[in-house]
C-alpha atoms as a PDB file:
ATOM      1  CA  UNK A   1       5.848  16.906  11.050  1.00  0.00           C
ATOM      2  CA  UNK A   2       3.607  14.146   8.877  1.00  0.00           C
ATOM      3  CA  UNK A   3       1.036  13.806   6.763  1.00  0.00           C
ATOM      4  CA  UNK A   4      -2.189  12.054   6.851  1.00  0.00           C
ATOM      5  CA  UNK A   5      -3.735   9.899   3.839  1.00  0.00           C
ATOM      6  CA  UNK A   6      -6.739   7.918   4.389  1.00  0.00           C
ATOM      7  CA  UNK A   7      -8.192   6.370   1.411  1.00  0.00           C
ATOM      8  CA  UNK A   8     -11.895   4.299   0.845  1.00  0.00           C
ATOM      9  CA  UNK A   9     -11.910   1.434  -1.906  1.00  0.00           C
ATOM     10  CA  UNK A  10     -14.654   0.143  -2.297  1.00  0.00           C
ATOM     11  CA  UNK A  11     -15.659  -3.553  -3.382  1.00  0.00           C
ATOM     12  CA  UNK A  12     -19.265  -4.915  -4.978  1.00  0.00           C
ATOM     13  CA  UNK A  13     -18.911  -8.243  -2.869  1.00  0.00           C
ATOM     14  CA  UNK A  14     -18.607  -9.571   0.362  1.00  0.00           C
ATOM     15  CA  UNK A  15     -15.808  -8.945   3.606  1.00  0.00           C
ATOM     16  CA  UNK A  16     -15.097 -12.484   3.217  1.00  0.00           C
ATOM     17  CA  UNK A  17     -14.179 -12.305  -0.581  1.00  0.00           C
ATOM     18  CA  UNK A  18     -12.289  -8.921  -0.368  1.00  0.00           C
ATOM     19  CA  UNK A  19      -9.933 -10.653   2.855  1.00  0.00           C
ATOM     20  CA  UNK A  20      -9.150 -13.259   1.197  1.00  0.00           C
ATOM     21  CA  UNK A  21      -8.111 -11.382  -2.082  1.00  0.00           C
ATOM     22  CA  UNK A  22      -5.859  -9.789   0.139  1.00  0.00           C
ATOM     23  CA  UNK A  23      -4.359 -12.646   1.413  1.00  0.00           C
ATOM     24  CA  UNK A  24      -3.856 -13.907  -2.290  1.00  0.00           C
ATOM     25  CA  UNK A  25      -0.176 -13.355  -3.714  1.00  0.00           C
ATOM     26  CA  UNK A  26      -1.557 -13.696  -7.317  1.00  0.00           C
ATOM     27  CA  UNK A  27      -3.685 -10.942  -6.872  1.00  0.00           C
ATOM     28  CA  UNK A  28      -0.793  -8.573  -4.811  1.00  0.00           C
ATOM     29  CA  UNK A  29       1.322  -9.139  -8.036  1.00  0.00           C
ATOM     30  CA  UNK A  30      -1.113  -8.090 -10.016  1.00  0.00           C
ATOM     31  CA  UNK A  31      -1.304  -5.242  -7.912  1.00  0.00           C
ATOM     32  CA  UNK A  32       2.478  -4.216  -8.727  1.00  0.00           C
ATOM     33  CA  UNK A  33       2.304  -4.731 -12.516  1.00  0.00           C
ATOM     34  CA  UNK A  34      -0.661  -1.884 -12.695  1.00  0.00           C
ATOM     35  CA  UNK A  35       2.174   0.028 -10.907  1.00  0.00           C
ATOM     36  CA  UNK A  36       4.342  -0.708 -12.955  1.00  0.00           C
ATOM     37  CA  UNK A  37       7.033  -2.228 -10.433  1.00  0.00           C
ATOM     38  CA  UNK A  38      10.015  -3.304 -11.813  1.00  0.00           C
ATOM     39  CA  UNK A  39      10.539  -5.920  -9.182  1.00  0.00           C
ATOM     40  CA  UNK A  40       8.784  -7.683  -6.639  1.00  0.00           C
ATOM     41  CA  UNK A  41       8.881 -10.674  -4.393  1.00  0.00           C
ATOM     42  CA  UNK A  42       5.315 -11.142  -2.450  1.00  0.00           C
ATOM     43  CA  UNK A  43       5.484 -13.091   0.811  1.00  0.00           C
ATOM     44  CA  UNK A  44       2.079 -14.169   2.388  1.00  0.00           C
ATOM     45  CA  UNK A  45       2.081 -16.343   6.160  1.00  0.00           C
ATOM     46  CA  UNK A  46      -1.133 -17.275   7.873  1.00  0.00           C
ATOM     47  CA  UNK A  47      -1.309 -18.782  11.733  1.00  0.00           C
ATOM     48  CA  UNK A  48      -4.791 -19.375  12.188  1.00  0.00           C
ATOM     49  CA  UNK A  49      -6.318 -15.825  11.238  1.00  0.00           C
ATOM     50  CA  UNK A  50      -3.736 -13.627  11.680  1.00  0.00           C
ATOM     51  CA  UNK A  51      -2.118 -12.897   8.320  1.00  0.00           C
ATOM     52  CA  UNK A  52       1.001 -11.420   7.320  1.00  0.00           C
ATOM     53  CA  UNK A  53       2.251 -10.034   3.875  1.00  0.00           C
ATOM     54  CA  UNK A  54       4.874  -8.439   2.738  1.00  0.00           C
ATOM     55  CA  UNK A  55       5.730  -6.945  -1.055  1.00  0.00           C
ATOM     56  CA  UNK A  56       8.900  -5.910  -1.196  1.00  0.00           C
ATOM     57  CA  UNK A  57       8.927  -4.628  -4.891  1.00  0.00           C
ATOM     58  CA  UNK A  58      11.591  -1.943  -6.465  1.00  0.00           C
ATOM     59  CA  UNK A  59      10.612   0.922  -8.830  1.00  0.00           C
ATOM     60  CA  UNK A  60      11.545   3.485 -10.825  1.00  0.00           C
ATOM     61  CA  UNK A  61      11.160   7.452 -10.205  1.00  0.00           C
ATOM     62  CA  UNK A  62      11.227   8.237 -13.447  1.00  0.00           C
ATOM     63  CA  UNK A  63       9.025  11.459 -13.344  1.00  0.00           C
ATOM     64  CA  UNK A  64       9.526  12.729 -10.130  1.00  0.00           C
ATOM     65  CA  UNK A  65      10.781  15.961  -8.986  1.00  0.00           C
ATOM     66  CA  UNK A  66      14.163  16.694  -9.206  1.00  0.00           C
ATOM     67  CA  UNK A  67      14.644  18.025  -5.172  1.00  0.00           C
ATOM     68  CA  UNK A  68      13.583  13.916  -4.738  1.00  0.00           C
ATOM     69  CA  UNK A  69      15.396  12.310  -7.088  1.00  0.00           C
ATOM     70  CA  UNK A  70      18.447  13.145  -5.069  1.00  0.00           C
ATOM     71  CA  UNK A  71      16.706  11.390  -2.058  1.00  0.00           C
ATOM     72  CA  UNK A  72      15.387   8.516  -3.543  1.00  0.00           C
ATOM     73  CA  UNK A  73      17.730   7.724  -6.830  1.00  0.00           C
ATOM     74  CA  UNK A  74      16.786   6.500 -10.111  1.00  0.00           C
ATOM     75  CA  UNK A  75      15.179   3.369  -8.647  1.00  0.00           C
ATOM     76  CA  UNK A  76      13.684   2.877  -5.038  1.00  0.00           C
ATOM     77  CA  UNK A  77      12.761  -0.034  -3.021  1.00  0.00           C
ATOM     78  CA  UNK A  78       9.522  -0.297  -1.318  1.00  0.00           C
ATOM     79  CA  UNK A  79       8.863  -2.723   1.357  1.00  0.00           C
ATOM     80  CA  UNK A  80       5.003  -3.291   2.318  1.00  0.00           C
ATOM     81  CA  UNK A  81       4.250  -4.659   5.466  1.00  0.00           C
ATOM     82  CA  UNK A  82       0.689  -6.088   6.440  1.00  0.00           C
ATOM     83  CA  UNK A  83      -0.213  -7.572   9.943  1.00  0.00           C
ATOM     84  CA  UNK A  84      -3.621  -8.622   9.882  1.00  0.00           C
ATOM     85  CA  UNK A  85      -5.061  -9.502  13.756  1.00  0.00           C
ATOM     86  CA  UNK A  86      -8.089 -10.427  11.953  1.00  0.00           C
ATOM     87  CA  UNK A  87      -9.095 -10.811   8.185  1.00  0.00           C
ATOM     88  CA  UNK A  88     -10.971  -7.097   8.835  1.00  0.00           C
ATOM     89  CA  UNK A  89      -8.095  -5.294  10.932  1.00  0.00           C
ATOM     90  CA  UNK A  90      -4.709  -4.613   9.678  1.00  0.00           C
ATOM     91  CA  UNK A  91      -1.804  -2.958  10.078  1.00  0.00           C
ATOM     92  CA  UNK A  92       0.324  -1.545   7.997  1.00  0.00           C
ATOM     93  CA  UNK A  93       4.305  -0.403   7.622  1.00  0.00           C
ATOM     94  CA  UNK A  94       5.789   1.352   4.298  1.00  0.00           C
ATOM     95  CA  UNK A  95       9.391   1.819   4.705  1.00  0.00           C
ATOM     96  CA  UNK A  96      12.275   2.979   1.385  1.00  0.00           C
ATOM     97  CA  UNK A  97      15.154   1.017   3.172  1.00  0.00           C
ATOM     98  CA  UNK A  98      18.122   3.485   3.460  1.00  0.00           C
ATOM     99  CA  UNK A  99      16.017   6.676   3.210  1.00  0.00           C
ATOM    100  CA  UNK A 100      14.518   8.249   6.454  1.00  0.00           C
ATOM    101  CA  UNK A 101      10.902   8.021   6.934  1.00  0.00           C
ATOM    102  CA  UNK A 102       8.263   5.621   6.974  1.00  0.00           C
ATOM    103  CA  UNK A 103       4.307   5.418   5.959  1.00  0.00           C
ATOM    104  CA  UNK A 104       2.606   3.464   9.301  1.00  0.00           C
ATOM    105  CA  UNK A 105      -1.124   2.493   9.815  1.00  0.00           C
ATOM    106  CA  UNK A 106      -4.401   0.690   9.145  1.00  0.00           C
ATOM    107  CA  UNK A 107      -6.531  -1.111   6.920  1.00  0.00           C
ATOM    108  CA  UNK A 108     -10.099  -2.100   7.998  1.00  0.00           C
ATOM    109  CA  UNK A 109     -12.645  -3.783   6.167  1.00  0.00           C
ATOM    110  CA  UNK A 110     -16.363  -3.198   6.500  1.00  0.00           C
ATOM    111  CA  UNK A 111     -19.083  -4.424   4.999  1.00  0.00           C
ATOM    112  CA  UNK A 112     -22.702  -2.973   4.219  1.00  0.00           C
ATOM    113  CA  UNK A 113     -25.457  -3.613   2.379  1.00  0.00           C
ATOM    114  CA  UNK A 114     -23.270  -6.146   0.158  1.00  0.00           C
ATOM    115  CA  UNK A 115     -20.263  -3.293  -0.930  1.00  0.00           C
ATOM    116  CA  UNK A 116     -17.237  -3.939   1.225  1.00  0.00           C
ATOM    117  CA  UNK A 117     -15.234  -0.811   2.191  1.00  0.00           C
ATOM    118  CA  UNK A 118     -11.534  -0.692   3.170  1.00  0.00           C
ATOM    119  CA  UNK A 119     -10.424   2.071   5.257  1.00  0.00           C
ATOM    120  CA  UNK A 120      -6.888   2.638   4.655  1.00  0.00           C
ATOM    121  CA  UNK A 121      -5.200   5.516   7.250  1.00  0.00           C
ATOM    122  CA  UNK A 122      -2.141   6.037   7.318  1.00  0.00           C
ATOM    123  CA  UNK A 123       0.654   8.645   8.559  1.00  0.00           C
ATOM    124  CA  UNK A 124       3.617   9.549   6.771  1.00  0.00           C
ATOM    125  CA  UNK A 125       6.762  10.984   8.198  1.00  0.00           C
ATOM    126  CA  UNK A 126       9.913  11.826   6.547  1.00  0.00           C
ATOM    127  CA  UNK A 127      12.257  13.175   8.758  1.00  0.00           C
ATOM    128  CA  UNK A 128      14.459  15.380   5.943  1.00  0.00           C
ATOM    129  CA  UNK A 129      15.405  18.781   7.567  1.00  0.00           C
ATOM    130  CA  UNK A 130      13.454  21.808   5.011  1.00  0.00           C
ATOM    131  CA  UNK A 131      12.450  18.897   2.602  1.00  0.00           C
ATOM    132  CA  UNK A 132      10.325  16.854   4.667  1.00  0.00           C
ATOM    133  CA  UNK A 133       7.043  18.327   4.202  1.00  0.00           C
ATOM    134  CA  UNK A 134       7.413  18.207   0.032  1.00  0.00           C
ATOM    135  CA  UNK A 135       8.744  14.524   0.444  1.00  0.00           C
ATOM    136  CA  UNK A 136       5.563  13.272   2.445  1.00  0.00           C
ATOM    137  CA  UNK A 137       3.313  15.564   0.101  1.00  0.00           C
ATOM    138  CA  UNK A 138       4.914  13.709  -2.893  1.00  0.00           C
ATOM    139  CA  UNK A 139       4.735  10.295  -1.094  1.00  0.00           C
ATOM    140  CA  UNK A 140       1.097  10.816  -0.195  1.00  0.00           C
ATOM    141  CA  UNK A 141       0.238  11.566  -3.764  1.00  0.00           C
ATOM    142  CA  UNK A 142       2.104   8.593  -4.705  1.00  0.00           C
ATOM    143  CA  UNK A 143       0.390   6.453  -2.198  1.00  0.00           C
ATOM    144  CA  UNK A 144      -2.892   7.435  -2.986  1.00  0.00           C
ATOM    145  CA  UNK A 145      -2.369   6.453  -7.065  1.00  0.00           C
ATOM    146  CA  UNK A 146      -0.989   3.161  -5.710  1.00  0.00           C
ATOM    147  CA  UNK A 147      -4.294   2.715  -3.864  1.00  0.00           C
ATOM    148  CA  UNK A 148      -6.219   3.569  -6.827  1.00  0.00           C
ATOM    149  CA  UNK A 149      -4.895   1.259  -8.897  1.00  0.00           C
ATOM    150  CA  UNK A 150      -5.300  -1.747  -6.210  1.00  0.00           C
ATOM    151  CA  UNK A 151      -8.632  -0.474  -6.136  1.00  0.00           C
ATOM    152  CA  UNK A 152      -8.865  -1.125  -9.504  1.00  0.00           C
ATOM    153  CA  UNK A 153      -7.294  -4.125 -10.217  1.00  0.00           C
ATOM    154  CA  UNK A 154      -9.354  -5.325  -6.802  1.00  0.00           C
ATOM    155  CA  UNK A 155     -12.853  -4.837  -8.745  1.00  0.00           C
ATOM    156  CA  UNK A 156     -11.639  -6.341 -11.742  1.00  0.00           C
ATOM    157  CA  UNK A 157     -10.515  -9.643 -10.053  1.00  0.00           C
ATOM    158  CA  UNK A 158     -13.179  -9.323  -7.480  1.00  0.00           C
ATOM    159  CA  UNK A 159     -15.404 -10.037 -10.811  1.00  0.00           C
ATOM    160  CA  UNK A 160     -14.050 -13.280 -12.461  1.00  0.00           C
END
């Protein structure tokens, strides 16, 4: 069993400005503090245009549900992945270290009529035995608040 998220954020300026915010570690740690991540270390490589990043950041479940805590602790670790083929196709692998399950794939970038939209759709899959379905539920939710907030803190550097 999984669950699908797919998410729009959407960006008053060009394909070529909201790529290479992406590709900015300033802007991915910025990213964590509005998530209020306890830890994080951002890694970002370029070879020509392919891009990779990774944010491997640690935070704490303070708040969620007690049949999750036991699966995930009092703090988690996150680990990002981003493969970019192109600044406007990515993929994308979420895994907890440790924990079984993973959140896998894409982020494209469009542009039209100057507001840039990225589509991010992805698939999670925990496979927990009875639990597995409320695990991806609560991961989902949790992903999409995460996206929110990049979405937020995107427009708001997008603007300096």
């Amino acid at each position: 069993m999984s669950r699908r998220l797919l998410h729009e954020l959407t960006y008053d300026a060009p394909a070529t400005e909201v790529a290479a915010m992406l590709a900015d570690p300033e802007f991915r740690r910025e990213v964590c503090a509005a998530q209020r991540v306890t830890r994080v270390d951002v890694s970002v490589h370029r070879d020509g245009e392919h891009l990779e990043v990774v944010i491997d950041q640690w935070q704490h479940t303070a708040g969620v549900p007690a049949f999750a805590t036991r699966f995930v602790g009092e703090e988690t670790n996150v680990i990002q992945a981003e493969s970019w083929a192109t600044p406007l196709l990515g993929d994308i692998v979420v895994t907890l270290p440790g924990k079984p399950g993973d959140i896998r794939g894409t982020a494209r970038i469009t542009e039209s009529g100057g507001v840039t939209t990225e589509t991010v759709d992805l698939t999670i899959k925990v496979g927990i035995p009875l639990l597995g379905g409320k695990l991806e539920s609560l991961l989902s939710g949790l992903m999409a608040k995460a996206l929110v907030a990049e979405n937020r803190v995107g427009r708001d550097y997008l603007s300096r």
